[in-house]
Each structure stands twice: as structure tokens, then as C-alpha cells.
C-alpha atoms as a PDB file:
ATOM      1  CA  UNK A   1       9.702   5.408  28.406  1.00  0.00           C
ATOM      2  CA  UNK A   2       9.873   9.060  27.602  1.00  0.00           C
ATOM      3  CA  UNK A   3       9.379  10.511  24.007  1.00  0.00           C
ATOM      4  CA  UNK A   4      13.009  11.131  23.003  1.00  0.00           C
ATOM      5  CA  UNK A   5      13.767   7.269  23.832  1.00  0.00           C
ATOM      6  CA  UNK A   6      10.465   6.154  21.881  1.00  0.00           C
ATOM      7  CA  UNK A   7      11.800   8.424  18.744  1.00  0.00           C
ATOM      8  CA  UNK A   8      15.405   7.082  19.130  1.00  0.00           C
ATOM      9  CA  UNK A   9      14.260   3.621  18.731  1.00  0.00           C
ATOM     10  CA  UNK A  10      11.147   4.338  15.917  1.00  0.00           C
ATOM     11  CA  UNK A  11      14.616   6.390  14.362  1.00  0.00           C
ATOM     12  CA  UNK A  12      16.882   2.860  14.730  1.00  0.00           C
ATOM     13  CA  UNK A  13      13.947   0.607  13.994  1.00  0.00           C
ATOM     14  CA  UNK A  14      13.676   2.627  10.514  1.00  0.00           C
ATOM     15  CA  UNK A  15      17.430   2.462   9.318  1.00  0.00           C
ATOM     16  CA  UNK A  16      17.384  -0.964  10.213  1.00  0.00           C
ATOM     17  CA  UNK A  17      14.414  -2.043   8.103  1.00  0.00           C
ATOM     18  CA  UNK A  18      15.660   0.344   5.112  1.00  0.00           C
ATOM     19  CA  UNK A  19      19.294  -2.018   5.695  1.00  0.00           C
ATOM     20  CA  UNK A  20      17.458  -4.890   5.562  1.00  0.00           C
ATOM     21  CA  UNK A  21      14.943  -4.310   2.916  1.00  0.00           C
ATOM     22  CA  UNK A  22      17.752  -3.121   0.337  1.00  0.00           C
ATOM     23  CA  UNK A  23      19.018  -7.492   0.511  1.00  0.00           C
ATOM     24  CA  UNK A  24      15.221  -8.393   0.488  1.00  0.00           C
ATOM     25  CA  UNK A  25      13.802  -6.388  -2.524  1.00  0.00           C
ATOM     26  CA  UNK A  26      15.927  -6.453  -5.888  1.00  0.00           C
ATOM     27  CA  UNK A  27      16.122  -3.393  -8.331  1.00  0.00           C
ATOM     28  CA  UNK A  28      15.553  -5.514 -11.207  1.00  0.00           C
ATOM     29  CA  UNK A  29      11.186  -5.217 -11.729  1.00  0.00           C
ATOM     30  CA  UNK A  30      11.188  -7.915 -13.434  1.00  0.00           C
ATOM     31  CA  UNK A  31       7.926  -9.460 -11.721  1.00  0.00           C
ATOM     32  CA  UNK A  32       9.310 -13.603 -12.505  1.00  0.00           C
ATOM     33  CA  UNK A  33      12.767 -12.885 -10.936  1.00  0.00           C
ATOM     34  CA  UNK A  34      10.680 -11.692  -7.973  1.00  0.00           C
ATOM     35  CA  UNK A  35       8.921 -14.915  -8.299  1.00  0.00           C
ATOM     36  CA  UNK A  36      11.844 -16.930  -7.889  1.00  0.00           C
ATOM     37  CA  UNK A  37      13.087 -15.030  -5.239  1.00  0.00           C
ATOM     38  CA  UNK A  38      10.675 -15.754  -3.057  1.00  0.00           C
ATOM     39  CA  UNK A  39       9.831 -18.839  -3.768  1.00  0.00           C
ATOM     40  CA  UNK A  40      13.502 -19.976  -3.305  1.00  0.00           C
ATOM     41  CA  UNK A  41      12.658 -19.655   0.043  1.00  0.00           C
ATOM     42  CA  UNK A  42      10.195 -22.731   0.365  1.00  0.00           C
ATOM     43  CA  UNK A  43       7.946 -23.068   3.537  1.00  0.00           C
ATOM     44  CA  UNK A  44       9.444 -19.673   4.915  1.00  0.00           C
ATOM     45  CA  UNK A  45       8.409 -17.995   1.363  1.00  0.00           C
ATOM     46  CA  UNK A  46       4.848 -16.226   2.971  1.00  0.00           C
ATOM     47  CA  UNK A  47       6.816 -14.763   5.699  1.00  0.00           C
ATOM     48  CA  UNK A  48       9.477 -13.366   3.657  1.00  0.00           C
ATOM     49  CA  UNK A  49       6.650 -11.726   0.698  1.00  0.00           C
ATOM     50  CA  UNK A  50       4.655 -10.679   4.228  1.00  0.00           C
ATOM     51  CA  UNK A  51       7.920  -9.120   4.858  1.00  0.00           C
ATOM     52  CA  UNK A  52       8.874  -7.372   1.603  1.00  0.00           C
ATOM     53  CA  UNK A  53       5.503  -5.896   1.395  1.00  0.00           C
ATOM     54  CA  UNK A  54       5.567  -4.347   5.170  1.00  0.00           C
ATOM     55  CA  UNK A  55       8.334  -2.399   4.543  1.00  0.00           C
ATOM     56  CA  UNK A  56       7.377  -1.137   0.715  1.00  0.00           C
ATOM     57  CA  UNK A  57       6.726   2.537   2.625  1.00  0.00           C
ATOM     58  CA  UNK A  58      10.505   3.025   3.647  1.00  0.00           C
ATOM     59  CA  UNK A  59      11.587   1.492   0.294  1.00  0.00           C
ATOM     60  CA  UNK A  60       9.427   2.587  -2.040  1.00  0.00           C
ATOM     61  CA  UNK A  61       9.041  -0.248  -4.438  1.00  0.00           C
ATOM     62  CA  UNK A  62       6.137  -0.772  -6.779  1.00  0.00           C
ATOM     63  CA  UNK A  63       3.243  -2.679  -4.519  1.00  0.00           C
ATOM     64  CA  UNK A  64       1.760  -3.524  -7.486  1.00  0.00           C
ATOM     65  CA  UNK A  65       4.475  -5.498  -8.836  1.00  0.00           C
ATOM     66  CA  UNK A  66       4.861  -7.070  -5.302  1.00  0.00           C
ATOM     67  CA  UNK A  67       0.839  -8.386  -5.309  1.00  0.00           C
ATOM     68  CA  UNK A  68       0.976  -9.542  -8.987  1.00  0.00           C
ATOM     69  CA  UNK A  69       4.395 -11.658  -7.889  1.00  0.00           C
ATOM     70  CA  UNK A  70       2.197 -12.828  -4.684  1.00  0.00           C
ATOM     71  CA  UNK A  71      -0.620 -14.571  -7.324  1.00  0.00           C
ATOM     72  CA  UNK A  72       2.352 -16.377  -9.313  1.00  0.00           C
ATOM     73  CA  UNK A  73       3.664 -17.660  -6.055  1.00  0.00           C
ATOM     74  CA  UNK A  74       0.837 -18.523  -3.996  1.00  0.00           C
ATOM     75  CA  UNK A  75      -1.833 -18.823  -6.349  1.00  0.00           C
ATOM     76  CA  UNK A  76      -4.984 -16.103  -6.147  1.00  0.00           C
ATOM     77  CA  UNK A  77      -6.307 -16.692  -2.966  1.00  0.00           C
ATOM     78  CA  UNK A  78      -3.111 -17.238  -0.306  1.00  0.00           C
ATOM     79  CA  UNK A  79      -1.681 -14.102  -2.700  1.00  0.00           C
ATOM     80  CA  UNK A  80      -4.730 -12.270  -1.742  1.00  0.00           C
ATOM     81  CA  UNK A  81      -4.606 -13.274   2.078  1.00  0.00           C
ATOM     82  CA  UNK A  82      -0.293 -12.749   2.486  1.00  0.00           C
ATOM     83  CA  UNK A  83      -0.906  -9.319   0.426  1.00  0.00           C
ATOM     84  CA  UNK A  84      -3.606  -8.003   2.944  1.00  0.00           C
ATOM     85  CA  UNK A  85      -1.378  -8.940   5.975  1.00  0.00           C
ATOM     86  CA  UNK A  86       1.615  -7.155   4.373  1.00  0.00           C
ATOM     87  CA  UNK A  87      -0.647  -4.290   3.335  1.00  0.00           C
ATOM     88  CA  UNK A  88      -2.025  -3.686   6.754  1.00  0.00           C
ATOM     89  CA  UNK A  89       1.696  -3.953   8.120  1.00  0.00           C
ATOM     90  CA  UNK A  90       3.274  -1.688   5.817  1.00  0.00           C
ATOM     91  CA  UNK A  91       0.001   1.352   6.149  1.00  0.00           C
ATOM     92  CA  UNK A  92       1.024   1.029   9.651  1.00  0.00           C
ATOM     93  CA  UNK A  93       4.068   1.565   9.652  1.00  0.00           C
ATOM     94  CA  UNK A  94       3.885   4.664   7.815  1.00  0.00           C
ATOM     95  CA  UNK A  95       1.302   5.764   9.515  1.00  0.00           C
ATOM     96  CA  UNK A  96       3.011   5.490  12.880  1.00  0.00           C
ATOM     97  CA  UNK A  97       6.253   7.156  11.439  1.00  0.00           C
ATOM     98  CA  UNK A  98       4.609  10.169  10.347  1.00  0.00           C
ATOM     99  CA  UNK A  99       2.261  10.234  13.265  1.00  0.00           C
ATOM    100  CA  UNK A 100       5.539  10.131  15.604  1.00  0.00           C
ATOM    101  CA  UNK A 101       8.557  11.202  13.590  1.00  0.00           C
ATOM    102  CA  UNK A 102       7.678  12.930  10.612  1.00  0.00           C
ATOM    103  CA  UNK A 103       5.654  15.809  10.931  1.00  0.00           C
ATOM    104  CA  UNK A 104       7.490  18.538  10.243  1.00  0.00           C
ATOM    105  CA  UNK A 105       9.321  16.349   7.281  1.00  0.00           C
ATOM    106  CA  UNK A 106       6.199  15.236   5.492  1.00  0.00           C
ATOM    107  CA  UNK A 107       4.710  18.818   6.000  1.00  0.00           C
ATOM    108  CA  UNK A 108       8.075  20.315   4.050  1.00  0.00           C
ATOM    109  CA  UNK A 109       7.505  18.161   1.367  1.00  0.00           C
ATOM    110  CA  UNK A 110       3.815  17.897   0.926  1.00  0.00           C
ATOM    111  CA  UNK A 111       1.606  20.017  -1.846  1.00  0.00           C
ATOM    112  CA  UNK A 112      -1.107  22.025  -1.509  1.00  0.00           C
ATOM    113  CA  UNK A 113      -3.328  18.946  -2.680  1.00  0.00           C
ATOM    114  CA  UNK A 114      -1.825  16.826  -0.225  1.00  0.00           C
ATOM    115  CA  UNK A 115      -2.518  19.630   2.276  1.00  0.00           C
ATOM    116  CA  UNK A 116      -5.997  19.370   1.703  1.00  0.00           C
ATOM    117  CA  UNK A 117      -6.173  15.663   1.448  1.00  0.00           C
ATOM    118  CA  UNK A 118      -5.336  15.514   5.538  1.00  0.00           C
ATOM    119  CA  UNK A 119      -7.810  17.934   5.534  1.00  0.00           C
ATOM    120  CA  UNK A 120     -10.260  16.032   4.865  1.00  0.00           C
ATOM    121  CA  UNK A 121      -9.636  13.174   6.328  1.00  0.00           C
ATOM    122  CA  UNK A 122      -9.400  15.243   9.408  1.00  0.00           C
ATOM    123  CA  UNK A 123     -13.113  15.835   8.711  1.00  0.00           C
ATOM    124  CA  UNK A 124     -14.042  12.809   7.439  1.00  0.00           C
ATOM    125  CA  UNK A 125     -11.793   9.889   8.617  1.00  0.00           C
ATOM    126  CA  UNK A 126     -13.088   6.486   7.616  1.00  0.00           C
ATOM    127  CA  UNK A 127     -14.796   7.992   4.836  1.00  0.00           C
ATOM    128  CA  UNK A 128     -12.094   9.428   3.208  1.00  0.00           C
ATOM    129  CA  UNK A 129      -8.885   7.358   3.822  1.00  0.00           C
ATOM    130  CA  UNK A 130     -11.529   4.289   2.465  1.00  0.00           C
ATOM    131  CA  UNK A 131     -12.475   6.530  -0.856  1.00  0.00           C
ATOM    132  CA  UNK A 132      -8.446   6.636  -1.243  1.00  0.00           C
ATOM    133  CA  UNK A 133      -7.646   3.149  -0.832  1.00  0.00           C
ATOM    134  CA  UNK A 134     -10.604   2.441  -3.449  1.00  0.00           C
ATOM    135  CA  UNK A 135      -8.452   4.795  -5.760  1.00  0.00           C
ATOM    136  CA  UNK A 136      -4.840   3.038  -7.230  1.00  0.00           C
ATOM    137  CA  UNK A 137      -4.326   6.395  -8.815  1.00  0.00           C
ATOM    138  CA  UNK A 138      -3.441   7.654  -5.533  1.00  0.00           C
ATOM    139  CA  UNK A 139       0.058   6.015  -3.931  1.00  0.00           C
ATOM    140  CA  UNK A 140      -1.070   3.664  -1.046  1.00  0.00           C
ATOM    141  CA  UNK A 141       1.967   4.932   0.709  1.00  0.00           C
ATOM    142  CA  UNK A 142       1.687   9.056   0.530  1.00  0.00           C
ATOM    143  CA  UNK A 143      -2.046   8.252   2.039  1.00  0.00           C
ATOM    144  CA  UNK A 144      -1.113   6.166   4.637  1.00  0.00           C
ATOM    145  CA  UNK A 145       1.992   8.688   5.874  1.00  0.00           C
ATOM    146  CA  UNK A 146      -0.350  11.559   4.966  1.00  0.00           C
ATOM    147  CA  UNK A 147      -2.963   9.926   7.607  1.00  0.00           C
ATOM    148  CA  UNK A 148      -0.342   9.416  10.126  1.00  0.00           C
ATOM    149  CA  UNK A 149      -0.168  13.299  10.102  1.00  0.00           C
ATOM    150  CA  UNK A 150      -3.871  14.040  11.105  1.00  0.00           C
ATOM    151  CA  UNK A 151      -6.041  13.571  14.636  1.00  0.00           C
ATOM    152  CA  UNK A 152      -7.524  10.039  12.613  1.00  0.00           C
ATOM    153  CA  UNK A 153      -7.801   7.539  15.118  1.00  0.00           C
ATOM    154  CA  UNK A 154      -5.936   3.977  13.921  1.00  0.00           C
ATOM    155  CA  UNK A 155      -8.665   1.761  14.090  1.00  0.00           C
ATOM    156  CA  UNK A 156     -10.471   3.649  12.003  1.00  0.00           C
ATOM    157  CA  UNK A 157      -7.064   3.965   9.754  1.00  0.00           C
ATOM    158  CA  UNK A 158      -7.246   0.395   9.952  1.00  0.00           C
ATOM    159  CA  UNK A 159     -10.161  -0.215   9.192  1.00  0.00           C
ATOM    160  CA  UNK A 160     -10.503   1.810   5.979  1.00  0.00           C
ATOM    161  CA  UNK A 161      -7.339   0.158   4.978  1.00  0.00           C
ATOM    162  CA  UNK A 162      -8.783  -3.129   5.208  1.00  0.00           C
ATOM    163  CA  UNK A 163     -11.892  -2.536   3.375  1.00  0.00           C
ATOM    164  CA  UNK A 164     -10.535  -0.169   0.424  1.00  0.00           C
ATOM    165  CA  UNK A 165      -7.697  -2.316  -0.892  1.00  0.00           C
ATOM    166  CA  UNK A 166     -10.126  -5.121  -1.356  1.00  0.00           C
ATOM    167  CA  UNK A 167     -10.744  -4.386  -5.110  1.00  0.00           C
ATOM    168  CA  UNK A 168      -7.187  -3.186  -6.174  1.00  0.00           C
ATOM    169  CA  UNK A 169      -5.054  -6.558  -4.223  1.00  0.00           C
ATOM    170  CA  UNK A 170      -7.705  -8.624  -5.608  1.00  0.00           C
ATOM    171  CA  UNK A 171      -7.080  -7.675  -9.275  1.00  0.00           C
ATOM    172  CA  UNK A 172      -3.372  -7.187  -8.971  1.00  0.00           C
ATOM    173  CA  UNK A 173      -3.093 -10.773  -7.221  1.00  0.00           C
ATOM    174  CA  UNK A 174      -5.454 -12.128  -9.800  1.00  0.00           C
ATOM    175  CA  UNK A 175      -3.217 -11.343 -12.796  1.00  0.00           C
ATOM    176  CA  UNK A 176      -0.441 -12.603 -11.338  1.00  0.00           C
ATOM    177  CA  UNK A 177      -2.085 -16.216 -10.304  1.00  0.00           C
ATOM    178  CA  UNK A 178      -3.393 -16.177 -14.222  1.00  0.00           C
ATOM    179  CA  UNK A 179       0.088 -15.266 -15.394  1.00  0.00           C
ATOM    180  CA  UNK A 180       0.851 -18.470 -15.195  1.00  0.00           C
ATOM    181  CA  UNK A 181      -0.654 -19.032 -18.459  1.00  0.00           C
ATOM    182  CA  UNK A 182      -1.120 -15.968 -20.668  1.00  0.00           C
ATOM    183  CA  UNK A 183      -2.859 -17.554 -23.098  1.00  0.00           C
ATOM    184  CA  UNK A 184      -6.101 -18.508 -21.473  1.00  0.00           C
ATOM    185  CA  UNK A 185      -9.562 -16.838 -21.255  1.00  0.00           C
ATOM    186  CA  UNK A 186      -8.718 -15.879 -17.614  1.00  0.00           C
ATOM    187  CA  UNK A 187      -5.623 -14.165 -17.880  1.00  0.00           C
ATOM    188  CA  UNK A 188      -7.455 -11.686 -20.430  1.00  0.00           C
ATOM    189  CA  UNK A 189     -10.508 -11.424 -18.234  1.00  0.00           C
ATOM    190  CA  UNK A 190      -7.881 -10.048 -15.368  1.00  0.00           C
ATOM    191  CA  UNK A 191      -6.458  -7.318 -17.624  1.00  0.00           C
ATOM    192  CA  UNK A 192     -10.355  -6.479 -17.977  1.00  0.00           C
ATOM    193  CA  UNK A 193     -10.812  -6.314 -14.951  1.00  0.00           C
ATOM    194  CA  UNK A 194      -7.276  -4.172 -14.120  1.00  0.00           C
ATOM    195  CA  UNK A 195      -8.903  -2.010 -17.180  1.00  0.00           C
ATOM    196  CA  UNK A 196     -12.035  -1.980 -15.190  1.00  0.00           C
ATOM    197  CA  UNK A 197     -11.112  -0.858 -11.851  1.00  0.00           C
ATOM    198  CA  UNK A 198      -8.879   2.215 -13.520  1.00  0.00           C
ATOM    199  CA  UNK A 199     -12.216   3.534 -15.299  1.00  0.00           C
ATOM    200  CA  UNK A 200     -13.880   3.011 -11.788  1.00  0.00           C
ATOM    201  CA  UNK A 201     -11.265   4.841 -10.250  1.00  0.00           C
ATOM    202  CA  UNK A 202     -11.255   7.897 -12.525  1.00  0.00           C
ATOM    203  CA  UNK A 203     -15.261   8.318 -11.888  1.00  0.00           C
ATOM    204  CA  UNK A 204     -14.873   8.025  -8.229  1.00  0.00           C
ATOM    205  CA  UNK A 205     -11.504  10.194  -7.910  1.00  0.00           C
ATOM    206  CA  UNK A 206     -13.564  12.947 -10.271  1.00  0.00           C
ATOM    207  CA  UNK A 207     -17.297  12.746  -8.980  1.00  0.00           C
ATOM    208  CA  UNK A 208     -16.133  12.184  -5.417  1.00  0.00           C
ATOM    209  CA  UNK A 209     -13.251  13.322  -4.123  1.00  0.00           C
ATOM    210  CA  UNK A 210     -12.537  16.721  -6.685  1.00  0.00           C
ATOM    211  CA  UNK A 211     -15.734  17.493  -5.085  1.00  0.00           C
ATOM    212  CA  UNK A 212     -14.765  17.194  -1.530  1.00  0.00           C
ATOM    213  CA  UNK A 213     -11.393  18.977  -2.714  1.00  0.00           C
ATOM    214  CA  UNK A 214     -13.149  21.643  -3.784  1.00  0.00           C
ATOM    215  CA  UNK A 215     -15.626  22.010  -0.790  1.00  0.00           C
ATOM    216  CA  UNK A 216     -12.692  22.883   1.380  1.00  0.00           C
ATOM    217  CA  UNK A 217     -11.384  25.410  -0.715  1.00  0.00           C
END
């Protein structure tokens, strides 16, 4: 199969998911109608959340909203497991596009920060794309595209994927599965603990990676 064909189909493949992800993901935010949506569903309800969240980088929705929804439905820890699996799915996906199709897109409408983002993780791979991931301030999807356009290797994409969005689908999955009832000890201890990895995030994203910014200056 020669390149053109391979970019043809990546090219279908896309409009086709964007089609179908306009009927699966609703406009409205509003994190308990996303609730009953898919859990109107029944036994085929993890496959169709799996499914929303894969193709959040070609739609752009909130993944936030998405993993807080996945801890009303499925409770904390099946949340935590279907929002990993759609996580992984999704990073892929972007990554692939850019890495095959979007180049010379991406590049027209990156900054200068983004610029020197891929930079780095051209330098620094694992170590980089995982500091990211530990970092909600920074969109899960522009990294994951912005990866696609470097020499990374995927495993190692993958990989740093894996282990940086333990923290950050953890506490967004938590709220959600102590949503249920707002007025317990629990659901407060979850908005802590949101509170807790933004202040974590800020240290890291200013002791850590301004530095590296800077180093490449």
C-alpha cells in the first residue's frame, strides 16, 4: 500500500469519525445529560464512553467533562479503567494524524511555544510528553498532535501517556463517582483534591518545564 492510498484512507477514516462523533457527543455540557446518555445504552454503555472519548481529538469536546460523566456512570474505578482505554485511543489517534497527515497543517497553526514544546520533546521524549500529561493546564490533545509531529518513537508516546494521566483521570473520575451525593465528606475531599493537583501543576509547569523552555531559547 503506497503513501497516497494510506493518506486517502487516514483522510476518509477522519471525516467518518468527525460524522459519527457529531450523533455520539451532544453540545449541551451538561455533565448528567451525558450521564444518561450513556447509560441509556445498558451493557453496550463502556464501549460507547470508550468510544466518545477516542475520538475527543477530532471533536474537541471537554475530556474533563467526559471522565467526571465516566465516575457517575461506572462508579470510580471502571470510570478510571474505560477513561484510560479511551485516553490511550484518542492520544493515538492524534498522534498518528499529525505524524501522517498533518504536518504542514499543525505547523501553520502552531506558536512559537508550541514550536518549542516539540522541541523538546524531540530532545527529551518520555521525559517530556510525561511532564505534560502530569500538567491539565496543558490540552491533552495539542500535546498528543504536537508529538505526532516530532522523531518520538510511539511506545515511548505511549508510554508517557499511560503514566502521566494517572493523577488528572483519577481526580476527574473521582468527582464524578462522588457526585452522586454532593453532600458527603467525599465529594468535598475530591474538589480538594481537583484544587490540589492544579497547585501541583502550576509548580511543576513553572519550576520544570519554563525552565526547559527557556534552556532552548
Amino acid at each position: 500500500m503506497n503513501n497516497k492510498l494510506k493518506k486517502l484512507i487516514l483522510i476518509l477514516f477522519v471525516g467518518i469519525v468527525i460524522l459519527i462523533g457529531s450523533k455520539f457527543i451532544s453540545k449541551n455540557l451538561d455533565i448528567y445529560d451525558l450521564q444518561k446518555y450513556i447509560s441509556s445504552f445498558g451493557i453496550l454503555a463502556p464501549i460507547i464512553y470508550i468510544t466518545m472519548f477516542s475520538i475527543v481529538p477530532l471533536t474537541f469536546f471537554p475530556d474533563s467533562i467526559l471522565a467526571i460523566a465516566s465516575g457517575l456512570v461506572f462508579g470510580f474505578y471502571k470510570g478510571y479503567i474505560y477513561t484510560t482505554i479511551g485516553a490511550l485511543i484518542g492520544g493515538s489517534i492524534a498522534f498518528f494524524i499529525a505524524r501522517y497527515l498533518g504536518h504542514n497543517l499543525v505547523k501553520k497553526i502552531s506558536n512559537d511555544k508550541l514550536s518549542k514544546i516539540e522541541r523538546l520533546i524531540d530532545n527529551n521524549g518520555f521525559y517530556i510528553i510525561f511532564l505534560l500529561r502530569l500538567i491539565p493546564l496543558f490540552p491533552f490533545d495539542v500535546i498528543s498532535y504536537g508529538a505526532g509531529l516530532t522523531s518520538v518513537k510511539y511506545k515511548h508516546f505511549i508510554g508517557a501517556t499511560l503514566l502521566g494521566t494517572i493523577p488528572g483521570i483519577a481526580v476527574f473520575t473521582n468527582i464524578g463517582a462522588k457526585s452522586v451525593n454532593i453532600s458527603t465528606t467525599g465529594f468535598y475531599a475530591s474538589i480538594a483534591s481537583l484544587i490540589l493537583l492544579f497547585i501541583i501543576s502550576i509548580i511543576l509547569k513553572n519550576k520544570f518545564l519554563n525552565k526547559k523552555l527557556k534552556e532552548i531559547d
